[in-house]
Protein backbone atom coordinates (compact mmCIF):
# COMPACT_ATOMS: atom_id res chain seq x y z
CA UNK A 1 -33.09 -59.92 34.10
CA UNK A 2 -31.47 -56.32 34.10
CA UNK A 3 -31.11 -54.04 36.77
CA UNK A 4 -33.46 -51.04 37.31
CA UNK A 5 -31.78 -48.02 38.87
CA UNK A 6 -34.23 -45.16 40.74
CA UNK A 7 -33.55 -42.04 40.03
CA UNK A 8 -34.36 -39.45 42.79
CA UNK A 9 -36.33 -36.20 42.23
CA UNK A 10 -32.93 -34.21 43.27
CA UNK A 11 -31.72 -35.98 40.26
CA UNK A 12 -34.34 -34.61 38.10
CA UNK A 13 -34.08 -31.75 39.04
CA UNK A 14 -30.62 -31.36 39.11
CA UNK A 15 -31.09 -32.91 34.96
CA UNK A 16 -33.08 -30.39 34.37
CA UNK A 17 -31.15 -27.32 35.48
CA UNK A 18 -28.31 -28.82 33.39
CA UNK A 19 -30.80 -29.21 30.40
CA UNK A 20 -31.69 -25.17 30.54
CA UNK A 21 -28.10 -24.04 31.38
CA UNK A 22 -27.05 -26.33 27.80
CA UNK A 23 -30.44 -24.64 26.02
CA UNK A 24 -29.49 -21.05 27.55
CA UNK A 25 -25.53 -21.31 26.07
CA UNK A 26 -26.69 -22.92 22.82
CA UNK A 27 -29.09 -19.69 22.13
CA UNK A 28 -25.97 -17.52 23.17
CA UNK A 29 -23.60 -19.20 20.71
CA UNK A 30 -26.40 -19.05 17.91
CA UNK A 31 -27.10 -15.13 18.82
CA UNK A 32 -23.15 -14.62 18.73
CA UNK A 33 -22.74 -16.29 15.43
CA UNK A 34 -25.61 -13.83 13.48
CA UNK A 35 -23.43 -11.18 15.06
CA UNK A 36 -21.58 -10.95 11.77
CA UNK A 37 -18.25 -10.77 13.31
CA UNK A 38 -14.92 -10.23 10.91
CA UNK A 39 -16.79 -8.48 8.69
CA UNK A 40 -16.74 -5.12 6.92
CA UNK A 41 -19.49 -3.23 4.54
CA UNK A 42 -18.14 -0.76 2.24
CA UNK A 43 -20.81 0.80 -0.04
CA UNK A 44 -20.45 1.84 -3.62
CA UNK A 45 -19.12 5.15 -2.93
CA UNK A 46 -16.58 3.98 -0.48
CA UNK A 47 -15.11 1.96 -3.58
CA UNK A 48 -14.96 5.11 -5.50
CA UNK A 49 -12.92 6.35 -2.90
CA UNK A 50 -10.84 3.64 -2.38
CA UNK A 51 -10.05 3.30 -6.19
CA UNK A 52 -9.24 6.87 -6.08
CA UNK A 53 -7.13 6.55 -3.13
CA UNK A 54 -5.31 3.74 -4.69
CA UNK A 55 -4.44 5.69 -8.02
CA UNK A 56 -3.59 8.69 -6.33
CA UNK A 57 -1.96 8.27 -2.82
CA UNK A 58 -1.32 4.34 -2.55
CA UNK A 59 0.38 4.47 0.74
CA UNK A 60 -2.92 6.07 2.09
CA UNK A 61 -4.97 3.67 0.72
CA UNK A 62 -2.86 1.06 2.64
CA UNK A 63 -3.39 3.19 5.58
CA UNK A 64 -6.95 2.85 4.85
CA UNK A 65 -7.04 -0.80 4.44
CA UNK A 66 -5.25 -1.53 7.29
CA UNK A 67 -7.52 0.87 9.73
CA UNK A 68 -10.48 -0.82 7.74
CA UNK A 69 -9.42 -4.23 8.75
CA UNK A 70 -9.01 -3.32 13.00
CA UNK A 71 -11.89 -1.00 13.40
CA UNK A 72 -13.82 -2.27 16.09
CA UNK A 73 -17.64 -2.98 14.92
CA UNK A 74 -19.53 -1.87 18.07
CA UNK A 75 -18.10 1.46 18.60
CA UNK A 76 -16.20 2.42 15.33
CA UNK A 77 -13.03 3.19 16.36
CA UNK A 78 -9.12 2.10 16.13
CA UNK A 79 -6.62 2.27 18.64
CA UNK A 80 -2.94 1.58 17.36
CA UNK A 81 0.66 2.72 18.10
CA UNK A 82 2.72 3.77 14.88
CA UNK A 83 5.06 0.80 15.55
CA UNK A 84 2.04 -1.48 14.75
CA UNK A 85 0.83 1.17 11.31
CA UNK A 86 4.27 0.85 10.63
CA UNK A 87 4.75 -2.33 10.86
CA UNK A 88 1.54 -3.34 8.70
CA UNK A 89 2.56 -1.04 6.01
């Protein structure tokens, strides 16, 4: 016959804290991963502009690309040296 081990109601408890601290970082995770991070929404009149930009001044459509690519999506904005602008260009 097998051995039967008691488990103490610390122990249960202590399970299920663990249980709602996995549930509570699981529902974090899945709310990070709708965040939509790495990506970027350009509408149809932004690719007017950017084909325009392209035929006319490529090196500022580069520019473009490249601030288009590191703008941050919660407050809009890009912070970089001209080493690193002239480095990507």
């Amino acid at each position: 016959m097998g051995t039967q081990e008691v488990i103490t109601e610390t122990q249960i408890k202590q399970r299920l804290l663990d249980l709602e601290e996995q549930n509570r970082k699981l529902q974090q995770e899945l709310l990070e991963e709708r965040k939509n991070t790495n990506f970027t929404q350009t509408d149809p009149k932004g690719w007017e502009r950017i084909r325009n930009l392209i035929q006319s001044n490529p090196g500022a459509a580069r520019l473009y690309s490249v601030l288009s690519e590191h703008i941050d999506g919660n407050c809009g904005a890009v912070v970089a040296d001209q080493q690193f602008l002239a480095d990507q260009l």
